[in-house]
Structure formats: C-alpha cells, structure tokens
N, C-alpha and C. Protein backbone atom coordinates (compact mmCIF):
# COMPACT_ATOMS: atom_id res chain seq x y z
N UNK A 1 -23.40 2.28 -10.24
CA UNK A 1 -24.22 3.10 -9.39
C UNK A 1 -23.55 4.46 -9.28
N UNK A 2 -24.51 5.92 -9.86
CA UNK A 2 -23.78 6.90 -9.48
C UNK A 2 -24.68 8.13 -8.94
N UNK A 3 -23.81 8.53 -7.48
CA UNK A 3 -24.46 9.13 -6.71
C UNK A 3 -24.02 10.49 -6.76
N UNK A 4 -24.77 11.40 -6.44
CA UNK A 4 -24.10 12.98 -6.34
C UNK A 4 -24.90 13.40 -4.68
N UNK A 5 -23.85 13.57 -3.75
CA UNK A 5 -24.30 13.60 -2.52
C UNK A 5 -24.79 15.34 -2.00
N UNK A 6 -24.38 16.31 -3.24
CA UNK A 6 -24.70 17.48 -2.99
C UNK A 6 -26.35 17.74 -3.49
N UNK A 7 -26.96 16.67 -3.91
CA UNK A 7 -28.21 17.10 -4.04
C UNK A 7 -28.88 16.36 -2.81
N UNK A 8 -28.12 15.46 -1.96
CA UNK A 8 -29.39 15.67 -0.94
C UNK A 8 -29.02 16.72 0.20
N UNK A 9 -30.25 17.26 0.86
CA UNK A 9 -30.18 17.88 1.34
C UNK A 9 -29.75 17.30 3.19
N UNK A 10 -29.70 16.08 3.43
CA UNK A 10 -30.12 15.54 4.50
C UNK A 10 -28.65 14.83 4.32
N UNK A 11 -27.42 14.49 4.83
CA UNK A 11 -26.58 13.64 4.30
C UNK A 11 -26.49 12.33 4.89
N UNK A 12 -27.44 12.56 6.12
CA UNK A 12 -27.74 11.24 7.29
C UNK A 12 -28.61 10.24 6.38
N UNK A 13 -29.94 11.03 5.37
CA UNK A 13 -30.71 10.57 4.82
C UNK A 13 -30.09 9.38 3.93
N UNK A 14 -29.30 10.95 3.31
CA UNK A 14 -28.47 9.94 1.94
C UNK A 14 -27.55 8.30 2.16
N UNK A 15 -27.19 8.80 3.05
CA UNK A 15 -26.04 7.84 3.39
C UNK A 15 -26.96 6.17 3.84
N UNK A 16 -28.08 6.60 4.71
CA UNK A 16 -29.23 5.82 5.22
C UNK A 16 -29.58 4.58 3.94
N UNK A 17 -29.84 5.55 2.49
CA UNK A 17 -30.25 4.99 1.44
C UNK A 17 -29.29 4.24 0.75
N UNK A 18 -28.19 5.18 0.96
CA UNK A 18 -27.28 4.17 0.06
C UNK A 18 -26.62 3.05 0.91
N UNK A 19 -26.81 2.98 2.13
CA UNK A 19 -26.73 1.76 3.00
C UNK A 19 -27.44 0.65 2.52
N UNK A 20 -28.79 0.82 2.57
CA UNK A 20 -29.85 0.04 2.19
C UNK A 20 -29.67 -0.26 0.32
N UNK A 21 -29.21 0.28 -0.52
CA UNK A 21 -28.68 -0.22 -1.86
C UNK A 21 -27.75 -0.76 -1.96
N UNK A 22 -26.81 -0.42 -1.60
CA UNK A 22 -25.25 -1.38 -1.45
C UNK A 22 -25.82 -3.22 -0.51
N UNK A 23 -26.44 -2.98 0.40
CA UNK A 23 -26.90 -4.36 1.25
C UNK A 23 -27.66 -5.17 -0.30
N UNK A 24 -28.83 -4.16 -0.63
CA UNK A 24 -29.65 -4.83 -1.90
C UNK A 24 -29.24 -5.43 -3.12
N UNK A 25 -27.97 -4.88 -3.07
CA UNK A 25 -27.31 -4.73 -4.64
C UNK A 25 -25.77 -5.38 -4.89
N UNK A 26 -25.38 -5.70 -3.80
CA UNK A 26 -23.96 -6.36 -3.65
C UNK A 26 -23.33 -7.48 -2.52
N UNK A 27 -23.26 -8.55 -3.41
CA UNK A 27 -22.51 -8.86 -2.06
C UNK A 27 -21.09 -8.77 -1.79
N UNK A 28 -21.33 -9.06 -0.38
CA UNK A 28 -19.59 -8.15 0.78
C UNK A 28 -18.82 -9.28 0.75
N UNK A 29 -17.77 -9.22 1.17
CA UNK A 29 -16.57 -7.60 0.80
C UNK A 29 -16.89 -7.71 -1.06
N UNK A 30 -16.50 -7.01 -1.26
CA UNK A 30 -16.75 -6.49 -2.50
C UNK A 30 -15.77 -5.14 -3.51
N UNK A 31 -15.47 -5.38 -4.46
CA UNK A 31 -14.89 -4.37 -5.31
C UNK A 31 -16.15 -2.54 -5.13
N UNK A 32 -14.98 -1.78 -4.83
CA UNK A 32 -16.49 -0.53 -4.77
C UNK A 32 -15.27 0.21 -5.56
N UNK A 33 -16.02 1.37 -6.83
CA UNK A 33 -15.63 2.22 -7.37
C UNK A 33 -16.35 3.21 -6.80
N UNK A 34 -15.00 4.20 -6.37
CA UNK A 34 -15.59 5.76 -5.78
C UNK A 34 -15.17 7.24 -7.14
N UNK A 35 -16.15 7.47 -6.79
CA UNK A 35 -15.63 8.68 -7.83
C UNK A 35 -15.80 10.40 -7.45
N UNK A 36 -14.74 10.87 -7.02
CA UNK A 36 -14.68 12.55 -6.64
C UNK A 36 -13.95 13.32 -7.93
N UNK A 37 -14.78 14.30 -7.41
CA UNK A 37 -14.14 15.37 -8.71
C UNK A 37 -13.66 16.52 -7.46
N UNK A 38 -12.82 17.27 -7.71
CA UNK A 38 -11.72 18.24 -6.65
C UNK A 38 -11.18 19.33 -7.83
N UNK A 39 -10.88 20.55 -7.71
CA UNK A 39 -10.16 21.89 -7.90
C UNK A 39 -9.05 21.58 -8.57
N UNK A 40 -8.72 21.08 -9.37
CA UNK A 40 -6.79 20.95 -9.78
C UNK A 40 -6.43 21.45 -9.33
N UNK A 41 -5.54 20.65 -8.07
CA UNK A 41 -4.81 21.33 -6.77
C UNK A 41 -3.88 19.84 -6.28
N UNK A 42 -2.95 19.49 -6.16
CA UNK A 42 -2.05 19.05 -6.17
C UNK A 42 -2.20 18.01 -4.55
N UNK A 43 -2.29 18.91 -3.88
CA UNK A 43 -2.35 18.64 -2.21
C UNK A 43 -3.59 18.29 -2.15
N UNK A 44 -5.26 18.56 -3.00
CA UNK A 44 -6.23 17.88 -2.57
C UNK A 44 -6.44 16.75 -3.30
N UNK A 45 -5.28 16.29 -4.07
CA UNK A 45 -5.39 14.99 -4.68
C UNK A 45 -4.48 14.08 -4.10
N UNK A 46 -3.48 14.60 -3.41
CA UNK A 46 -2.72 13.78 -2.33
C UNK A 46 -3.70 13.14 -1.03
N UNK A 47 -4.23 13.99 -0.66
CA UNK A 47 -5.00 13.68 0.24
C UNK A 47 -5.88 12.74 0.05
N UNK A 48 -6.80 12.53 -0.92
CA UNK A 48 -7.31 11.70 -1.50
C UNK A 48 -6.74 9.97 -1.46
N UNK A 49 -5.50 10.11 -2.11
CA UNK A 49 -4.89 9.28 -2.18
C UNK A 49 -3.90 8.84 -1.06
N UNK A 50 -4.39 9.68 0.05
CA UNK A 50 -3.43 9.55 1.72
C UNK A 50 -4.70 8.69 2.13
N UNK A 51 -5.91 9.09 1.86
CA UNK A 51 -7.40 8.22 2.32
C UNK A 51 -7.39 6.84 2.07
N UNK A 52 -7.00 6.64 1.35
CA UNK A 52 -7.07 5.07 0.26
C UNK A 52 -5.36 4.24 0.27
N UNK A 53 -4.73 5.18 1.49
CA UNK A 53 -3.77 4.47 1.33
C UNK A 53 -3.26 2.96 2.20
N UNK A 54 -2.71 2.09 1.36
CA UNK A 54 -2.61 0.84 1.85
C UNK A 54 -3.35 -0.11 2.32
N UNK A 55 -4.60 0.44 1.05
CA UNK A 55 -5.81 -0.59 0.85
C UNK A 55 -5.47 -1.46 -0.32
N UNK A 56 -4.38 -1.47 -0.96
CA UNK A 56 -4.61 -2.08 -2.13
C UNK A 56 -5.66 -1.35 -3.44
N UNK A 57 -5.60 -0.11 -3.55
CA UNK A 57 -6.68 0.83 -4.34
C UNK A 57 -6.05 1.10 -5.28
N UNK A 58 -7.04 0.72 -6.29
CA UNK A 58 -6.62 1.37 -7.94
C UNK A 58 -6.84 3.00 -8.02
N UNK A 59 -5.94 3.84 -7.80
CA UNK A 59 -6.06 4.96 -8.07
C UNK A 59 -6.13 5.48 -9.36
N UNK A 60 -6.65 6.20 -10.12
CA UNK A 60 -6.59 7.08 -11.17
C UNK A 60 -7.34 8.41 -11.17
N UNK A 61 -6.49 9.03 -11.98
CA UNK A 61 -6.84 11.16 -12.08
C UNK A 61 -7.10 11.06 -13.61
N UNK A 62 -7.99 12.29 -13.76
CA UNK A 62 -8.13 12.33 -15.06
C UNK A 62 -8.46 14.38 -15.31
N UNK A 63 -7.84 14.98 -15.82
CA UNK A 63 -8.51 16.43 -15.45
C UNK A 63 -9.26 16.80 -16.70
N UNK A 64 -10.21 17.80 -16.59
CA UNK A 64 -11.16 18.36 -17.13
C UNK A 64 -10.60 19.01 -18.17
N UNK A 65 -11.52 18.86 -19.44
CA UNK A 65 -11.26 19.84 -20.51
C UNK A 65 -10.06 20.92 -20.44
N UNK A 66 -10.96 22.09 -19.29
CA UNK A 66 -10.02 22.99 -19.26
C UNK A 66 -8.87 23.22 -18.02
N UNK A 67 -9.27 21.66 -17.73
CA UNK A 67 -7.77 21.71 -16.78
C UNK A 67 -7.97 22.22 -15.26
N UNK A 68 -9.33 22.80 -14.97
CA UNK A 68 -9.92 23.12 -14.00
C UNK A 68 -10.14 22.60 -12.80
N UNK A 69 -10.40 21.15 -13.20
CA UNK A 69 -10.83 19.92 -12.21
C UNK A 69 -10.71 18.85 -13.08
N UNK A 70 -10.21 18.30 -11.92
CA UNK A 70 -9.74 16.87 -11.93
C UNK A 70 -10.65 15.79 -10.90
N UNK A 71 -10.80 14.70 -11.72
CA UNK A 71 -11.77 13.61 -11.20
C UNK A 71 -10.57 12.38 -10.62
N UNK A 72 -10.90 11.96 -9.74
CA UNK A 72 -10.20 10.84 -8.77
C UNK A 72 -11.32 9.68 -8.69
N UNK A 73 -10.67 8.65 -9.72
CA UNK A 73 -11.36 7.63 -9.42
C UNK A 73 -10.57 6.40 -8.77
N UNK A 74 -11.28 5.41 -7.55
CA UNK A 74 -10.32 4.58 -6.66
C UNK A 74 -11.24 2.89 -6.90
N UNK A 75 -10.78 2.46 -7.11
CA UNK A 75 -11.38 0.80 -7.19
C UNK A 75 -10.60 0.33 -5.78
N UNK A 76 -11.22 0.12 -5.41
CA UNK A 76 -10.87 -0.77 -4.04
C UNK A 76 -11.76 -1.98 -3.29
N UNK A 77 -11.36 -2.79 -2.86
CA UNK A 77 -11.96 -3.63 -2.07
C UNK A 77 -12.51 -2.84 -0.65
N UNK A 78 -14.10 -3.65 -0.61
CA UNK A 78 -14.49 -2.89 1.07
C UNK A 78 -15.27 -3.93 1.56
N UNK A 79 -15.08 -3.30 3.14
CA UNK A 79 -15.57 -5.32 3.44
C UNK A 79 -17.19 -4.75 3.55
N UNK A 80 -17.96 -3.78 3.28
CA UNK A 80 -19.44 -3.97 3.77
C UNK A 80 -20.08 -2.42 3.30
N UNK A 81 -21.18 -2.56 3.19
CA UNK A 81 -21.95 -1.02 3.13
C UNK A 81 -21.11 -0.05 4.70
N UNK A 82 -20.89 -0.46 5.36
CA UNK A 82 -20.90 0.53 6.76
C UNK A 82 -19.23 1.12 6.45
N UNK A 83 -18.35 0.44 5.86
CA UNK A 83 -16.87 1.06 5.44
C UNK A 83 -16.94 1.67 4.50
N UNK A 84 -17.76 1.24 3.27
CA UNK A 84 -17.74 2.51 2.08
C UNK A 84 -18.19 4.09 2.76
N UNK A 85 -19.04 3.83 3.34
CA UNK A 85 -19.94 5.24 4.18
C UNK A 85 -18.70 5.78 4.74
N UNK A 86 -18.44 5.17 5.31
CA UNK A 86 -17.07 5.79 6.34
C UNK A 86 -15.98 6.62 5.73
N UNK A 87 -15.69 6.07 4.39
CA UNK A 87 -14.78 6.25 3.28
C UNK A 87 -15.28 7.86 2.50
N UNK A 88 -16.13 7.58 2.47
CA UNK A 88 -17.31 8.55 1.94
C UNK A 88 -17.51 10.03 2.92
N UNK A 89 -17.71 9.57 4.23
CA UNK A 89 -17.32 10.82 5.18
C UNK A 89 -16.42 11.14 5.27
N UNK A 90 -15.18 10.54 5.53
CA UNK A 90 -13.67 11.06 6.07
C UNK A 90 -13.56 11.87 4.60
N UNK A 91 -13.87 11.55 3.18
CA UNK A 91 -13.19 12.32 2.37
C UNK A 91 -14.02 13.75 2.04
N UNK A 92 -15.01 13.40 2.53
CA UNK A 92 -16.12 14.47 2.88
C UNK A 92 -15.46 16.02 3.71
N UNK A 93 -15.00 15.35 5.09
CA UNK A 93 -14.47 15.93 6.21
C UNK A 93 -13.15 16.53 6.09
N UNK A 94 -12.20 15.52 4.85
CA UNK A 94 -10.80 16.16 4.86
C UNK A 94 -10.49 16.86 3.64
N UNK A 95 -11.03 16.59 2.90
CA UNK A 95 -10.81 17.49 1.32
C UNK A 95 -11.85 18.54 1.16
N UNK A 96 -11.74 19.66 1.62
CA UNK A 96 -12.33 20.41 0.88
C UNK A 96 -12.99 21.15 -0.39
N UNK A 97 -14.16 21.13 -0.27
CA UNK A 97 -14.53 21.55 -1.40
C UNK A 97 -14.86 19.69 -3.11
N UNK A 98 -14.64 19.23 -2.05
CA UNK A 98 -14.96 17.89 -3.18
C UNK A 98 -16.15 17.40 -3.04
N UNK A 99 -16.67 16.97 -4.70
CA UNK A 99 -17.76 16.30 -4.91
C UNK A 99 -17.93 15.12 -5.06
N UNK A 100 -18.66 14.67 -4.43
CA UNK A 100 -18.35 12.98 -4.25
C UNK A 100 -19.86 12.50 -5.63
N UNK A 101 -19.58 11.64 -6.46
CA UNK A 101 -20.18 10.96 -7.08
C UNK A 101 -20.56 9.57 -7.19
C-alpha cells in the first residue's frame, strides 16, 4: 500500500481513509512498512530514527541519484490502524519538511 499524504488536501480526511483500509486490509498487530523521503540532512534522519526507537524497527536509508534526498524506510510491528496514524503524525510534526509515502 502506497500513500502520498501531500496530495490530500484534508489530512483529517486522509488519515480517516487510511484508518478504514488498514482495519479492511490487515489484521492487528501487524508488520507495517513506512516510507519517508527527507533533504539529505543528517539530523532529519536521526530524528526519524529517534521516532522508531525501541520498537524493534527495521530501519533502512537509501539516497537519491543525486544525493539530494534520502528515503527512510522502517518495518516495524504496530498493534492497530490508530498507532500507525499516530506514527504518521508525530513524524509529520517533528521532521520537517518530510514526505510521507
């Protein structure tokens, strides 16, 4: 499942929907892959990985062609649609400038 949260315009909406797909589409607790892309910047990939810390999360970075941006992908266990969301805001709220996919 891959989402790009900068095309909705509504993020209450979005989040609403992908509540209701994660319930439809998985059962809990469950393995969830998150995927952000961030600025190649050192400190907003720490942070990232300060979010996910001492969940037991598969972290991995991978940077862009030209080295520009770098994608953060996290495999982790989550116990329900209502903690991924949560996961999903806080990295929303603390990393600037990241795109959540």
């Amino acid at each position: 499942m891959q989402l790009n949260m900068e095309k909705e315009s509504n993020p209450e909406e979005f989040y609403d929907k992908l509540r209701l797909q994660l319930e439809e589409t998985t059962s809990w607790p469950s393995e969830y892959l998150y995927k952000f892309i961030v600025h190649t910047n050192l400190a907003k990939i720490e942070q990232i990985h300060f979010i996910f810390n001492d969940m037991g999360a598969v972290i991995s970075t991978k940077k862009s062609k030209n080295g520009k941006y770098t994608s953060v992908s996290i495999n982790v266990r989550m116990a329900d649609p209502n903690a991924v969301i949560a996961k999903y805001k806080q990295v929303g709220k603390e990393v600037d400038g990241v795109i959540s996919l």
